[in-house]
Protein backbone atom coordinates (compact mmCIF):
# COMPACT_ATOMS: atom_id res chain seq x y z
CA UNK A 1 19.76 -65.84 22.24
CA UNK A 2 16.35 -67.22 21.19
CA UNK A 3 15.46 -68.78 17.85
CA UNK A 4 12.38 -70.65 18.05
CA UNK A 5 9.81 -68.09 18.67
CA UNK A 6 6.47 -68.04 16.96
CA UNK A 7 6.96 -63.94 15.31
CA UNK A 8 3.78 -64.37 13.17
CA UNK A 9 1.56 -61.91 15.26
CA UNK A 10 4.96 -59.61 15.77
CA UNK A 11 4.69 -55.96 14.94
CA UNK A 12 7.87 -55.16 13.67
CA UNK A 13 8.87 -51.41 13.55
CA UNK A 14 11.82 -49.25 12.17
CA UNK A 15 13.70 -46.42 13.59
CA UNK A 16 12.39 -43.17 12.65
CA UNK A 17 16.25 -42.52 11.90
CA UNK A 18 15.58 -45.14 8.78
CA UNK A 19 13.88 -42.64 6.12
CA UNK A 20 12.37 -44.29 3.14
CA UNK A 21 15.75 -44.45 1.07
CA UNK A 22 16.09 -48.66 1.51
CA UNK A 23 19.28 -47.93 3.27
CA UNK A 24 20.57 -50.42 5.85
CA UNK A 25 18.11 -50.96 8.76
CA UNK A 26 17.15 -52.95 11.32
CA UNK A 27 13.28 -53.58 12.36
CA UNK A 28 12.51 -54.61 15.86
CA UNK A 29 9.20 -56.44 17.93
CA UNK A 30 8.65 -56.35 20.91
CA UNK A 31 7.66 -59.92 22.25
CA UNK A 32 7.73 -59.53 26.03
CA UNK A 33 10.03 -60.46 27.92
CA UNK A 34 12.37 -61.01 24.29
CA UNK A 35 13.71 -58.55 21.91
CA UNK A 36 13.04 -59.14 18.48
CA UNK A 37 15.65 -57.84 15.16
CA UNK A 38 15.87 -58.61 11.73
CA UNK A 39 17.02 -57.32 8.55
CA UNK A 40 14.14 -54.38 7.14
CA UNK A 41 15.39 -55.50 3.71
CA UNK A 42 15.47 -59.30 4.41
CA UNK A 43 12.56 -60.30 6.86
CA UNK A 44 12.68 -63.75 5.81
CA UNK A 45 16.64 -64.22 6.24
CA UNK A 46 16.62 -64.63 10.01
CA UNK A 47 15.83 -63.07 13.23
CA UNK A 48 17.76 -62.47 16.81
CA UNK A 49 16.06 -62.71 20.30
CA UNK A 50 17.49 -60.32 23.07
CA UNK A 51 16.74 -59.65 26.48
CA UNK A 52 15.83 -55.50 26.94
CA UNK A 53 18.62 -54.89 28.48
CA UNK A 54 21.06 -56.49 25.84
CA UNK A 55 19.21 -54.62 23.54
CA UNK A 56 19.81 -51.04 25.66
CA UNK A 57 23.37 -52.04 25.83
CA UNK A 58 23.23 -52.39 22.08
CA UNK A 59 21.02 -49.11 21.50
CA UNK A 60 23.67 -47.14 24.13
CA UNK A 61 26.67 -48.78 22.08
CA UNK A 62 25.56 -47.16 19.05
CA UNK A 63 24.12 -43.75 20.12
CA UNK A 64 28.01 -43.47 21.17
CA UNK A 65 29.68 -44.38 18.53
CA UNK A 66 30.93 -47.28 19.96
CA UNK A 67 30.48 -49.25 16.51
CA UNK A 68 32.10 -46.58 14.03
């Protein structure tokens, strides 16, 4: 985990899962060779640095239900 990277030029995204409701979701940047999430409803709260591959393991998790 990485906390002291500069995310000012980050283009954050959303799933296209999220709809425009304000529900609960997660944006994410890319910042090569780092993973980048925070809170969509919260961008200033915080922000967690994974590898890709954490963040596959964490996109393969949920896909399966593994977090229901």
């Amino acid at each position: 985990m990485q906390n002291s990277q500069d995310l000012t030029g980050a283009q954050w995204r959303k799933s296209t899962y999220s709809g425009g409701t304000g529900g609960e979701c997660l944006e994410v940047a890319d910042l090569t060779p780092r993973i980048a999430i925070r809170d969509s409803k919260n961008p200033a709260h915080g922000t967690l640095t994974v590898t890709p591959e954490s963040f596959a393991r964490f996109v393969a998790a949920t896909t399966a239900g593994a977090f229901d």
